[in-house]
PDB file of N, CA and C in Angstrom:
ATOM      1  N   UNK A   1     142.608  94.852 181.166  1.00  0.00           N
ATOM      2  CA  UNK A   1     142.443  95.085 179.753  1.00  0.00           C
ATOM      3  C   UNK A   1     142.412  93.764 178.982  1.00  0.00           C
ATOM      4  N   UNK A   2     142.931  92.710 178.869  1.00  0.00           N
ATOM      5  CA  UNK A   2     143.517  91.554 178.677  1.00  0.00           C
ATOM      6  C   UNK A   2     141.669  90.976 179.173  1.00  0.00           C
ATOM      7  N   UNK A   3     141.724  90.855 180.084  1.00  0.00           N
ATOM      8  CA  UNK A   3     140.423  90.371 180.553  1.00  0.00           C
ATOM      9  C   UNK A   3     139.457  90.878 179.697  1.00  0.00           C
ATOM     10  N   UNK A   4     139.316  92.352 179.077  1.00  0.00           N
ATOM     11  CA  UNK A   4     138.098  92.467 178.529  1.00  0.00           C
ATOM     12  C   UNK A   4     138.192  92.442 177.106  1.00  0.00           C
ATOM     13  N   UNK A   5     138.987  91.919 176.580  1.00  0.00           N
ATOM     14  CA  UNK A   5     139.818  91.523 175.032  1.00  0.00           C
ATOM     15  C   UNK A   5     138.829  89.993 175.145  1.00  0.00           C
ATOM     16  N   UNK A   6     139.304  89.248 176.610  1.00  0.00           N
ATOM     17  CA  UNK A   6     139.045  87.846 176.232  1.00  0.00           C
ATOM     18  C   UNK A   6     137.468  87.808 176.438  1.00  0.00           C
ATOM     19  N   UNK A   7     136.724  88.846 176.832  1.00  0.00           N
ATOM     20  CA  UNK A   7     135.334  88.781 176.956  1.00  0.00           C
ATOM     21  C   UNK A   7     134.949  89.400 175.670  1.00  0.00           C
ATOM     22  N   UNK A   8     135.112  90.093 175.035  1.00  0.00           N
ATOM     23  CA  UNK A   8     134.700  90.437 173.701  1.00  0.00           C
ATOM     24  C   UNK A   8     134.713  89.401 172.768  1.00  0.00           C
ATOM     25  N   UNK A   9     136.330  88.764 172.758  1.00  0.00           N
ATOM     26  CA  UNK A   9     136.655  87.428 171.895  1.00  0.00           C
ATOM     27  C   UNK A   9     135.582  86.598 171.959  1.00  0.00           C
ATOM     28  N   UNK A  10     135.398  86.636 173.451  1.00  0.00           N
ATOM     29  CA  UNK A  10     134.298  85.681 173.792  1.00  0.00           C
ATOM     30  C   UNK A  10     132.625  85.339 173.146  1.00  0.00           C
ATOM     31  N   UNK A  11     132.183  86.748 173.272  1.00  0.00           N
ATOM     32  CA  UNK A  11     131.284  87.488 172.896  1.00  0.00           C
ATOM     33  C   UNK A  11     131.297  87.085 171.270  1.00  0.00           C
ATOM     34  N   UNK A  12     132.349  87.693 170.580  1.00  0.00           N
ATOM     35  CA  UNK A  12     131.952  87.425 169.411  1.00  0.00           C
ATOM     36  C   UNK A  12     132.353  85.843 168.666  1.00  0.00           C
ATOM     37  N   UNK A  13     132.598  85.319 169.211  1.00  0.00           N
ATOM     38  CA  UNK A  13     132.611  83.705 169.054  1.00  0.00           C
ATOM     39  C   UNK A  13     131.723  83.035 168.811  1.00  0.00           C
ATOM     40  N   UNK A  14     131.072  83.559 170.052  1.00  0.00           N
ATOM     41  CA  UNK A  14     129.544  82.973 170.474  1.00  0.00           C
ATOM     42  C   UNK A  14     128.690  83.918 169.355  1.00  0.00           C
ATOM     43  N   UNK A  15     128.811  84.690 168.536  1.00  0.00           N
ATOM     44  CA  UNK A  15     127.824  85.102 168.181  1.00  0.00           C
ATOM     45  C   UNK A  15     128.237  84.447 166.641  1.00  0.00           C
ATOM     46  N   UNK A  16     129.444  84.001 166.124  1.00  0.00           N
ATOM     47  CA  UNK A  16     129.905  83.378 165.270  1.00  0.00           C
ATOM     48  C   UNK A  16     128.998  82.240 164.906  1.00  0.00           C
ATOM     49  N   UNK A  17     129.368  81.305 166.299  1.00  0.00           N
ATOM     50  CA  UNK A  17     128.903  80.073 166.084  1.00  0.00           C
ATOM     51  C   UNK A  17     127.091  80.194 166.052  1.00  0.00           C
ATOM     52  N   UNK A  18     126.438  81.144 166.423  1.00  0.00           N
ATOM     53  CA  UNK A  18     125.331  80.541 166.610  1.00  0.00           C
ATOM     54  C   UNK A  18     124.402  81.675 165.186  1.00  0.00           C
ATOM     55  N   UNK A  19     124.264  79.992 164.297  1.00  0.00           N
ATOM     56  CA  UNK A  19     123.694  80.498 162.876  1.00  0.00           C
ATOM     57  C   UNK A  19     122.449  81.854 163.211  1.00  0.00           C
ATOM     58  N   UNK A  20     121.594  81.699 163.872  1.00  0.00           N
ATOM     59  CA  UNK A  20     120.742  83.018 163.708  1.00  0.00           C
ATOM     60  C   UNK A  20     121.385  84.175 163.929  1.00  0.00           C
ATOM     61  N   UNK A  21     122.010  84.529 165.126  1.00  0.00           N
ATOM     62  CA  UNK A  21     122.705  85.716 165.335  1.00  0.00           C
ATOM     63  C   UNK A  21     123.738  86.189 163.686  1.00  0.00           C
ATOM     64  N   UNK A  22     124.448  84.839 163.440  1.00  0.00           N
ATOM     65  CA  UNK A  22     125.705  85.318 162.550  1.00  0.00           C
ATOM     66  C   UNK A  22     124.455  85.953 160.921  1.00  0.00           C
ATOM     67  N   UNK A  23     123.148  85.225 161.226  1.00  0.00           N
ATOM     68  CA  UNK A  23     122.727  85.403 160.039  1.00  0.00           C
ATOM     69  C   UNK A  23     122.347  86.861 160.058  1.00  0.00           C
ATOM     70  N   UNK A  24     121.866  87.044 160.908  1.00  0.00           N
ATOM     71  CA  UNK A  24     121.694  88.796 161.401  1.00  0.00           C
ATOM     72  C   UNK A  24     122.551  89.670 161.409  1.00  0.00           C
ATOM     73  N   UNK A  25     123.836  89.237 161.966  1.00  0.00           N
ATOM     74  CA  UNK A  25     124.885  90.211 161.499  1.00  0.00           C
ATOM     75  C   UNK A  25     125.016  90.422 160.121  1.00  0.00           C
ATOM     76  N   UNK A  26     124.750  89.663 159.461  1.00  0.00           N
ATOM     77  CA  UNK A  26     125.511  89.433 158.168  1.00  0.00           C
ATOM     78  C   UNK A  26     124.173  89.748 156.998  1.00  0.00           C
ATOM     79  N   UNK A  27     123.050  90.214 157.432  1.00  0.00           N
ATOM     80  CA  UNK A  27     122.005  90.663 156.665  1.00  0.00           C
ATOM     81  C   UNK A  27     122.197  92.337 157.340  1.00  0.00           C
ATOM     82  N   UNK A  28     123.025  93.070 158.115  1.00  0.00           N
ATOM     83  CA  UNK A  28     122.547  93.881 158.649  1.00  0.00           C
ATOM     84  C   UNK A  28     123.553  94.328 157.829  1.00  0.00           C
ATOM     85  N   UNK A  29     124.774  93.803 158.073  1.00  0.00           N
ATOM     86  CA  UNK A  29     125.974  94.345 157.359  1.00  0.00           C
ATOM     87  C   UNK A  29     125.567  94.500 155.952  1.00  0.00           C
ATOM     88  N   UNK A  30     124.957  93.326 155.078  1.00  0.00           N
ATOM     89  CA  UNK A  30     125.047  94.123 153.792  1.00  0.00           C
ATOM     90  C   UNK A  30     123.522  95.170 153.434  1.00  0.00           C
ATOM     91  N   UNK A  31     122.728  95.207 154.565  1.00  0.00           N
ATOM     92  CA  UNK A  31     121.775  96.619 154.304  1.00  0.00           C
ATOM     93  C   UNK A  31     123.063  97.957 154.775  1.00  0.00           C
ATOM     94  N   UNK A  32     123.954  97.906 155.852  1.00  0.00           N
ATOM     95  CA  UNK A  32     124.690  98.708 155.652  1.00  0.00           C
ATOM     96  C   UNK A  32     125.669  99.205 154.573  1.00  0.00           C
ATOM     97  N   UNK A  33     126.164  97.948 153.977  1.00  0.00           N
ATOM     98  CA  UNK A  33     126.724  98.384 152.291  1.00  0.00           C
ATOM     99  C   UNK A  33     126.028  98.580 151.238  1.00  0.00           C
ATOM    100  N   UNK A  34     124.885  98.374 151.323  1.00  0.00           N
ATOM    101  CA  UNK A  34     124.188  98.768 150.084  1.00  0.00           C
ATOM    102  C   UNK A  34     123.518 100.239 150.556  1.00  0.00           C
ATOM    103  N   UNK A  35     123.190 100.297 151.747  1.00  0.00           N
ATOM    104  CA  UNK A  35     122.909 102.008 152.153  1.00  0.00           C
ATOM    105  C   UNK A  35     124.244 102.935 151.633  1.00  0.00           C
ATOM    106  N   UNK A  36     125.282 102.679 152.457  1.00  0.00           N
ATOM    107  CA  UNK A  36     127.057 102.949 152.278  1.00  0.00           C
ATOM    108  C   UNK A  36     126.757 103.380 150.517  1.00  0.00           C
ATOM    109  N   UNK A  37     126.503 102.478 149.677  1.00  0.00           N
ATOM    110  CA  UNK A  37     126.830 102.356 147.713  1.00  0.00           C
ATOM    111  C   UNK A  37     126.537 103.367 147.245  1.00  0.00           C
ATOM    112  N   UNK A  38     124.569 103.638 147.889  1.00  0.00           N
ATOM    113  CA  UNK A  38     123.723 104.446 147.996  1.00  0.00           C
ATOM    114  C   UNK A  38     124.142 105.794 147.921  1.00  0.00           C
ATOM    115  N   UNK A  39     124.447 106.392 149.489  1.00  0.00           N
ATOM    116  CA  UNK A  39     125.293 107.370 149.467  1.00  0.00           C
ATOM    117  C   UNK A  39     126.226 108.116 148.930  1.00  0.00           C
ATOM    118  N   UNK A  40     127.478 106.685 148.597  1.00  0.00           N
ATOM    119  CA  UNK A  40     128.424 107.421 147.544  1.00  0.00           C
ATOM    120  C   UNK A  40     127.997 108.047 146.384  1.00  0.00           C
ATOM    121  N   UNK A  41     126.897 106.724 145.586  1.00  0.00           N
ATOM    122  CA  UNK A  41     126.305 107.456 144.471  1.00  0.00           C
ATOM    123  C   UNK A  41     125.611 108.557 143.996  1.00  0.00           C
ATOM    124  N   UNK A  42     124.877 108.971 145.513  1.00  0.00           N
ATOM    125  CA  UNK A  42     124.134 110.488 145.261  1.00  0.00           C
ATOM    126  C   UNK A  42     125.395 111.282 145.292  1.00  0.00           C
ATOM    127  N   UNK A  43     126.495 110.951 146.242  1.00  0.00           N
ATOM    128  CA  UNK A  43     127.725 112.124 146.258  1.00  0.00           C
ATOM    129  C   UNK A  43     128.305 112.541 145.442  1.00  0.00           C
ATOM    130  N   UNK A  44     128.537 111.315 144.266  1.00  0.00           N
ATOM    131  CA  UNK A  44     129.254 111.796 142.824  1.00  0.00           C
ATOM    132  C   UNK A  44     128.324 112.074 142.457  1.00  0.00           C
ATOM    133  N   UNK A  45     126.467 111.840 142.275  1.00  0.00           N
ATOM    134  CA  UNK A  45     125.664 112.365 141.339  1.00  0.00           C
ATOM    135  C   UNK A  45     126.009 113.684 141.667  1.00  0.00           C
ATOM    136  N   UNK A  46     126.060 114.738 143.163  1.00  0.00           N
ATOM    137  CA  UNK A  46     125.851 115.627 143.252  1.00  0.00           C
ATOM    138  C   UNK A  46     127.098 116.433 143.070  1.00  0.00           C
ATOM    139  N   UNK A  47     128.228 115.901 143.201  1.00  0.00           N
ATOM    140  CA  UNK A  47     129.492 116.580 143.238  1.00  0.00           C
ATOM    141  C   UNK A  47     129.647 116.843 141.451  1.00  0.00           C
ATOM    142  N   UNK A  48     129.050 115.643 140.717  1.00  0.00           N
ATOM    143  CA  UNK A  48     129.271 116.295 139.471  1.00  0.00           C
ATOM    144  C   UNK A  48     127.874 117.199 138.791  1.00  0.00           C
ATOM    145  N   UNK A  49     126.785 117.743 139.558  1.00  0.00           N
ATOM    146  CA  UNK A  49     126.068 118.882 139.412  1.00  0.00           C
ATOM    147  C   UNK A  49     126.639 119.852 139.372  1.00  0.00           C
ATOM    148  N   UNK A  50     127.484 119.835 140.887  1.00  0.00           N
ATOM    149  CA  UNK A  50     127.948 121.068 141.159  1.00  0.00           C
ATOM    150  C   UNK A  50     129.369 121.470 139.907  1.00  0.00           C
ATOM    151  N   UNK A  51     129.746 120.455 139.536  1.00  0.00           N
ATOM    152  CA  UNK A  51     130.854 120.913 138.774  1.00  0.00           C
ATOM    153  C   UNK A  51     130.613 121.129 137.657  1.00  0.00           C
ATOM    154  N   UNK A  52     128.960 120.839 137.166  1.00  0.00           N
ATOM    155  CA  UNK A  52     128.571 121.393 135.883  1.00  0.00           C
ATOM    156  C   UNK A  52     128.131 122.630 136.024  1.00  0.00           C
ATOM    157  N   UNK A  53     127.754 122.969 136.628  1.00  0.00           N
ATOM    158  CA  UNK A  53     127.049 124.298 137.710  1.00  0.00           C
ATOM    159  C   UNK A  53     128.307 125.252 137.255  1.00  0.00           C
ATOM    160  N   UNK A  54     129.290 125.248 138.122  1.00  0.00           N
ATOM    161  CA  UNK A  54     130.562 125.748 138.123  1.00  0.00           C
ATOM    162  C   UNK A  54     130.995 126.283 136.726  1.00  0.00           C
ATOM    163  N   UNK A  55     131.204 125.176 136.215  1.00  0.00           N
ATOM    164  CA  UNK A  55     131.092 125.205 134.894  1.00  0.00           C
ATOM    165  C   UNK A  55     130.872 125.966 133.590  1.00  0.00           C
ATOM    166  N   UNK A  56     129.226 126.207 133.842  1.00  0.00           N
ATOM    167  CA  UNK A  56     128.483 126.959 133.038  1.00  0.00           C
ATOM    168  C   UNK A  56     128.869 128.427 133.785  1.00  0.00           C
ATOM    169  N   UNK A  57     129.011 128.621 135.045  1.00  0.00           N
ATOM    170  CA  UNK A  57     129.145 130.190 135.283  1.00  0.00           C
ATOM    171  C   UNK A  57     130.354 130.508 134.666  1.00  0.00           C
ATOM    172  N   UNK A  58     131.782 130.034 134.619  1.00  0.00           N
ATOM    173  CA  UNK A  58     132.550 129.965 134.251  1.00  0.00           C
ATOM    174  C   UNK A  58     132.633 130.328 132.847  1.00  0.00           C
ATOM    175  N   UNK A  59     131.872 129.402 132.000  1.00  0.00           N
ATOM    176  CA  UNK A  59     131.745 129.392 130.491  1.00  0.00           C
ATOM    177  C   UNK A  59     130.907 131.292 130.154  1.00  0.00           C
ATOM    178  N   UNK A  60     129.666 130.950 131.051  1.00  0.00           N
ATOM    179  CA  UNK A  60     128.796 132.426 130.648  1.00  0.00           C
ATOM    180  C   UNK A  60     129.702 133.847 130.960  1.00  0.00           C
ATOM    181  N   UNK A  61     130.697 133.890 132.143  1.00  0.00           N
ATOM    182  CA  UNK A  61     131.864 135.041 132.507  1.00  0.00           C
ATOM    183  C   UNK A  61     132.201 135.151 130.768  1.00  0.00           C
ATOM    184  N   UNK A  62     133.314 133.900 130.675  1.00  0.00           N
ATOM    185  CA  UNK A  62     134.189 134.039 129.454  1.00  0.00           C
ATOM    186  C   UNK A  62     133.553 134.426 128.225  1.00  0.00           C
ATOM    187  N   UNK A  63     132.439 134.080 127.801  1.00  0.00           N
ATOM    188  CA  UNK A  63     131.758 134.871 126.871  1.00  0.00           C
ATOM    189  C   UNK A  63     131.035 135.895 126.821  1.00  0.00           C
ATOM    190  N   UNK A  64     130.901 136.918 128.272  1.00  0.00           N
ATOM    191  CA  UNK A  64     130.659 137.831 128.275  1.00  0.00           C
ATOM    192  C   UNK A  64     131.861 138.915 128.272  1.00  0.00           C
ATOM    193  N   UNK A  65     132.750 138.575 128.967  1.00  0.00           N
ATOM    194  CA  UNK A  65     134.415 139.195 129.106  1.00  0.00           C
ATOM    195  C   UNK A  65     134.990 139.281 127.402  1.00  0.00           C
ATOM    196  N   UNK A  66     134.308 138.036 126.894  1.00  0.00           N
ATOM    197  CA  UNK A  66     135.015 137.987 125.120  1.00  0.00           C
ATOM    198  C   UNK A  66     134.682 138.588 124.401  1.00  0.00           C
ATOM    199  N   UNK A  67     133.111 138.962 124.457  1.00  0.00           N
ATOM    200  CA  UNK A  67     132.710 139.974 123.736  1.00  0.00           C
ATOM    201  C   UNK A  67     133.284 141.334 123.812  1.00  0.00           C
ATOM    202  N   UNK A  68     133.999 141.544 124.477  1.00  0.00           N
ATOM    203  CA  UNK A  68     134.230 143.100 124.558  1.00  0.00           C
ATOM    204  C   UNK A  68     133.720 144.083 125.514  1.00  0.00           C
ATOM    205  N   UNK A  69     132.363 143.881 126.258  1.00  0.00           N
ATOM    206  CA  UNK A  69     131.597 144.696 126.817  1.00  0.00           C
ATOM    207  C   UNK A  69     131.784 145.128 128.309  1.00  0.00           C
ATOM    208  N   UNK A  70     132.563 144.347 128.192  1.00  0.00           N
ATOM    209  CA  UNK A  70     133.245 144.262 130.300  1.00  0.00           C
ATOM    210  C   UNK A  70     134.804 143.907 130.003  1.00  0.00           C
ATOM    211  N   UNK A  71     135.203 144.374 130.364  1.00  0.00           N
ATOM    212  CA  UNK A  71     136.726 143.845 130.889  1.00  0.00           C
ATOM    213  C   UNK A  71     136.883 142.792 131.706  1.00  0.00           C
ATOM    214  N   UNK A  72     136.132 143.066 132.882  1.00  0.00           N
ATOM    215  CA  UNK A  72     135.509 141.684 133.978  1.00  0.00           C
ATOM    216  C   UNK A  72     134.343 142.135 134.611  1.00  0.00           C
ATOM    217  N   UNK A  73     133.595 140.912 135.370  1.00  0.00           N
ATOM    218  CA  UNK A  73     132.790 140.970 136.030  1.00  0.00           C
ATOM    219  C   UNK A  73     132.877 140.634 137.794  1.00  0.00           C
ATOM    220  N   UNK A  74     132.232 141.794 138.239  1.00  0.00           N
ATOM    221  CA  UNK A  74     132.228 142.014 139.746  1.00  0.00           C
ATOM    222  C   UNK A  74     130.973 141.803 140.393  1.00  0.00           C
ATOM    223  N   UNK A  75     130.416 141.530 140.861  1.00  0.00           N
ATOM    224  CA  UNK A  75     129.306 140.774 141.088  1.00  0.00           C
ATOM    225  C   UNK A  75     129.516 141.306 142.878  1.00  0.00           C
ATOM    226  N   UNK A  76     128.203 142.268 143.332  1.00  0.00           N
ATOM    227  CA  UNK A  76     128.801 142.554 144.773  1.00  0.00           C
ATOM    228  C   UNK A  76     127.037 142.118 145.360  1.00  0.00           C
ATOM    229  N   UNK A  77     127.269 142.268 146.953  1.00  0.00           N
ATOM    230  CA  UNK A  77     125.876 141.982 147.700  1.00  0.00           C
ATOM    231  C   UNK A  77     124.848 143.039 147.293  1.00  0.00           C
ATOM    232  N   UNK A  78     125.415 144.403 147.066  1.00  0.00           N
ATOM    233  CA  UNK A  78     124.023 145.078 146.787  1.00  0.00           C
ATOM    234  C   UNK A  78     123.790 145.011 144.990  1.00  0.00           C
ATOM    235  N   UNK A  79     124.559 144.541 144.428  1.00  0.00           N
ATOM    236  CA  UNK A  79     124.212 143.971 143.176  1.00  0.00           C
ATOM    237  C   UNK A  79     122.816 142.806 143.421  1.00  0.00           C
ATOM    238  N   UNK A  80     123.145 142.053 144.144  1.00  0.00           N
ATOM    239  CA  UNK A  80     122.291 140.813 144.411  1.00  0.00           C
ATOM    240  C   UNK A  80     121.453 141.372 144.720  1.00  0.00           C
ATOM    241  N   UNK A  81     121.324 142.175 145.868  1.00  0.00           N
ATOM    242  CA  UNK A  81     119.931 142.865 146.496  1.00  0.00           C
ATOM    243  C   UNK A  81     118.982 143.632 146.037  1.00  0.00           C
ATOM    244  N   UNK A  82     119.533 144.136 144.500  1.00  0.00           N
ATOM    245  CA  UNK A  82     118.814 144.533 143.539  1.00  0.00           C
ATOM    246  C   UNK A  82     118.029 143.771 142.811  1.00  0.00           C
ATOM    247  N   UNK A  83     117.996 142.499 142.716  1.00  0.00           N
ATOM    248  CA  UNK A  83     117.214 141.838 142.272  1.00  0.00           C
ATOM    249  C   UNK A  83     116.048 141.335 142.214  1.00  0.00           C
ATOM    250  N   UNK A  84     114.918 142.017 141.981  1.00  0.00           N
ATOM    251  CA  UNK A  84     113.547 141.834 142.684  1.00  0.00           C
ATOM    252  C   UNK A  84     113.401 140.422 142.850  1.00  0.00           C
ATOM    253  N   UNK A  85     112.640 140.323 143.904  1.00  0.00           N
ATOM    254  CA  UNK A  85     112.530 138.826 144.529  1.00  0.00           C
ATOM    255  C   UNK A  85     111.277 138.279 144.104  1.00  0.00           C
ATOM    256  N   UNK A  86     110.549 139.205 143.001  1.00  0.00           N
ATOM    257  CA  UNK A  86     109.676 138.718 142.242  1.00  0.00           C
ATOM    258  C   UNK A  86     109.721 137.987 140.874  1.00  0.00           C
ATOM    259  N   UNK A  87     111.509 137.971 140.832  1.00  0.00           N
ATOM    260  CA  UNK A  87     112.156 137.679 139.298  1.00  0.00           C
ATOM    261  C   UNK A  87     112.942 136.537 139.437  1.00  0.00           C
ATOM    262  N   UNK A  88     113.155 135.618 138.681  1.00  0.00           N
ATOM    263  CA  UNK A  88     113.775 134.636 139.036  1.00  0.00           C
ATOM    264  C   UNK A  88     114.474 134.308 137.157  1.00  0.00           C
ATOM    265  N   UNK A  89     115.548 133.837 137.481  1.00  0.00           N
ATOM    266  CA  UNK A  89     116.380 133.389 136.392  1.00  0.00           C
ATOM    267  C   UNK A  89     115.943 132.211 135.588  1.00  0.00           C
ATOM    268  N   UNK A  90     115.156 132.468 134.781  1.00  0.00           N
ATOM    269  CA  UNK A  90     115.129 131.411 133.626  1.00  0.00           C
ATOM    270  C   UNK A  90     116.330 131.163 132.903  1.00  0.00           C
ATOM    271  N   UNK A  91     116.743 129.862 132.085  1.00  0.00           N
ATOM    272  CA  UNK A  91     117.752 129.281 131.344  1.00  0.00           C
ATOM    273  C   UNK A  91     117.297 128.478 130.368  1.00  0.00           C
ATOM    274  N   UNK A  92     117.023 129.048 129.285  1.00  0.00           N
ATOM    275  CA  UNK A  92     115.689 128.261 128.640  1.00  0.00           C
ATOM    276  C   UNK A  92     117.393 127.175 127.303  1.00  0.00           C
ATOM    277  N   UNK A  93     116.732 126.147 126.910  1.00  0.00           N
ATOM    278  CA  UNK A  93     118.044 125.213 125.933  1.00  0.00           C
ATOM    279  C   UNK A  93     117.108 124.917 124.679  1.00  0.00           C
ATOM    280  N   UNK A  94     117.096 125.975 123.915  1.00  0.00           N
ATOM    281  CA  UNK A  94     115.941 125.278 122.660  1.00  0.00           C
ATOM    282  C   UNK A  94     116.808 124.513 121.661  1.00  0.00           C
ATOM    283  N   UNK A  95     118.306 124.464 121.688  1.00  0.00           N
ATOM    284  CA  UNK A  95     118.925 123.398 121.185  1.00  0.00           C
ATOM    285  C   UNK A  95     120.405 122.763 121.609  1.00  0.00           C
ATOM    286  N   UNK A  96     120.844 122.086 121.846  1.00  0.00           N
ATOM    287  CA  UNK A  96     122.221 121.695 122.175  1.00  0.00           C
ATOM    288  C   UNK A  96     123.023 122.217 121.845  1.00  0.00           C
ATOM    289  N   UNK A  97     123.808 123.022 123.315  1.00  0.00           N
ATOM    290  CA  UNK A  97     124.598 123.633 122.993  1.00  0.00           C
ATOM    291  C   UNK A  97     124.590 125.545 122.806  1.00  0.00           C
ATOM    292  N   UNK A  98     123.383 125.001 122.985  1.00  0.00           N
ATOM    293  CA  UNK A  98     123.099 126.797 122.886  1.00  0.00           C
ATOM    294  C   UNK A  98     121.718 127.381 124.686  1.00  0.00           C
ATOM    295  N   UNK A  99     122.198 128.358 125.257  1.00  0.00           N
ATOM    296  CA  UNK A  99     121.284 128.316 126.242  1.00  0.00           C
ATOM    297  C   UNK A  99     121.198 130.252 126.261  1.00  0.00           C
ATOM    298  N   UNK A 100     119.807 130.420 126.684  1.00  0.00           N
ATOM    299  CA  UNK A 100     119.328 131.469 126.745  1.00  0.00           C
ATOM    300  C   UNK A 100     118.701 132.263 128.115  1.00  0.00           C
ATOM    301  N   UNK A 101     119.509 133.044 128.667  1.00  0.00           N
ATOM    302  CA  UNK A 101     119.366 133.377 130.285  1.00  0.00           C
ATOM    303  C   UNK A 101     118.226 134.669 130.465  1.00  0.00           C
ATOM    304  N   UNK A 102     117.203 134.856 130.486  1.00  0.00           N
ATOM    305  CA  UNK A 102     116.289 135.441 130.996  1.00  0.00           C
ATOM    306  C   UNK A 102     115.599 135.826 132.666  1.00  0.00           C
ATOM    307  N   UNK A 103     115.428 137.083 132.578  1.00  0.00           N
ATOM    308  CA  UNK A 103     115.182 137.033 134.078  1.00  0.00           C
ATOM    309  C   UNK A 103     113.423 137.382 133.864  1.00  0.00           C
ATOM    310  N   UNK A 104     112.842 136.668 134.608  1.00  0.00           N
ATOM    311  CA  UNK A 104     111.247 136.975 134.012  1.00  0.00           C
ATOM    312  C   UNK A 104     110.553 136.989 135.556  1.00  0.00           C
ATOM    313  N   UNK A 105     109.163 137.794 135.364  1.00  0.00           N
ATOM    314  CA  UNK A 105     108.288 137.204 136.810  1.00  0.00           C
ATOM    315  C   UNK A 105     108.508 136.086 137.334  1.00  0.00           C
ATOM    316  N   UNK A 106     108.264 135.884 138.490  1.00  0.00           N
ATOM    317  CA  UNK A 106     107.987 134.392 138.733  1.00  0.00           C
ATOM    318  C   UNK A 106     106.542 133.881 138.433  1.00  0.00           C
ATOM    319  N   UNK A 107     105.769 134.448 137.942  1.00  0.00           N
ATOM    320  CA  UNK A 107     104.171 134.238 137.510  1.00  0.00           C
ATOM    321  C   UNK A 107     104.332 133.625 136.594  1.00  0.00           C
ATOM    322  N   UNK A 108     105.140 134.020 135.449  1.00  0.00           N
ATOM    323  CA  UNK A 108     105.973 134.117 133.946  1.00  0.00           C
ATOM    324  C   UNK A 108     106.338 132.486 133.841  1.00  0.00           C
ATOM    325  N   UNK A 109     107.268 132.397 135.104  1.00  0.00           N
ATOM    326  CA  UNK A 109     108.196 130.952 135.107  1.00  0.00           C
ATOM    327  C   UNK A 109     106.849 129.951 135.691  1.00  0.00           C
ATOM    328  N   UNK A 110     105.872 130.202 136.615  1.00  0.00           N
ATOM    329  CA  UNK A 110     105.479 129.045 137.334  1.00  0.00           C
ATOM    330  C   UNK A 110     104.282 128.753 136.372  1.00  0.00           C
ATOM    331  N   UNK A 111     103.729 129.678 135.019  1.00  0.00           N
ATOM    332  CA  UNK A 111     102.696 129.662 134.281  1.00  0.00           C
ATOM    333  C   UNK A 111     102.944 128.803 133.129  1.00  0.00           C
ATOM    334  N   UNK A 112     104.596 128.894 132.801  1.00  0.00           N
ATOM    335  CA  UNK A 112     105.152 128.121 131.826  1.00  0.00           C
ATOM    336  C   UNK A 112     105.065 126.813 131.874  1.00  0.00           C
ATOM    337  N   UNK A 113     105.778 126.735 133.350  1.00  0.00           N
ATOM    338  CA  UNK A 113     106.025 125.460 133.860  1.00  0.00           C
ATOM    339  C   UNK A 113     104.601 124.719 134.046  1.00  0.00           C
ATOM    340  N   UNK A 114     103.744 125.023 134.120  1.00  0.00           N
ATOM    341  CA  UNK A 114     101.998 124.509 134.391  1.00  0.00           C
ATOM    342  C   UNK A 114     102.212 124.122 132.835  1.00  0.00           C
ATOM    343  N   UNK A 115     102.143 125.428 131.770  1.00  0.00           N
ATOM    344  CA  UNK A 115     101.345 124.619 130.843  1.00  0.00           C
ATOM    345  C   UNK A 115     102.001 123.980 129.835  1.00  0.00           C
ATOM    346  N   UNK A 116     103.665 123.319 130.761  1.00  0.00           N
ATOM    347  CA  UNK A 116     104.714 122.158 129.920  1.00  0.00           C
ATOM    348  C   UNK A 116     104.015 121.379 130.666  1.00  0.00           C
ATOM    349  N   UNK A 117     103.911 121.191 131.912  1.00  0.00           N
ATOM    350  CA  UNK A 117     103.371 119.976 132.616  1.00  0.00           C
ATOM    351  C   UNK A 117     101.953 119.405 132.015  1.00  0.00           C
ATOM    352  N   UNK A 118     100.522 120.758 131.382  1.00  0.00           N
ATOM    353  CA  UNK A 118      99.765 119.756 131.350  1.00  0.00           C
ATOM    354  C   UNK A 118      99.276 119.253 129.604  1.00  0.00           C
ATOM    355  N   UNK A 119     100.733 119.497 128.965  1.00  0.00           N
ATOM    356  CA  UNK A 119     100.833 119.410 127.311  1.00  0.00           C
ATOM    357  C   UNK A 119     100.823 117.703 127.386  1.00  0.00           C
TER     358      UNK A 119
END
């Protein structure tokens, strides 16, 4: 064991002293920390999606529960399965602070979306 401590030592000595190798390590290492930065940053971009995400379902429960009209909401699989798979949830924001949940065709949503894109 001892023996292969002093061959590693060895190993990386030699790769110390000799400027091209060390320069290679040391360009590889910081493409690995700047990949590494990379990563973290999509993780909080995405961890704080999800917690706005969260969020808003949270917020839309409590103001449906506040109104009066439900006591609570139960939300089951054949609830979901009722949902034609031709309909998809619009969330339209025509001002800050205020958002409007529609369930429309998907013809509806992908026709919209065309003619924001070619305004």
């Amino acid at each position: 064991m001892a023996d292969r401590q002093s061959q590693a030592e060895a190993k990386l000595m030699r790769l110390v002293n000799d400027p091209k190798l060390a320069a290679l390590l040391g360009s590889t290492m910081a493409e690995v920390a700047v990949e590494l930065a990379d990563a973290k940053a999509e993780a909080r971009h995405w961890k704080a999606s999800f917690e706005a995400v969260a969020l808003e379902i949270k917020i839309l429960a409590a103001v449906i529960i506040a109104s009066g009209k439900l006591p609570r909401i139960v939300i089951t699989r054949a609830d979901q399965e009722r949902i034609p798979a031709s309909k998809e949830l619009h969330v339209g924001t025509p001002e800050p602070g205020v958002r409007i949940y529609e369930l429309r065709e998907r013809g509806v949503l992908e026709a919209e979306q065309n003619r924001v894109v070619l305004q």
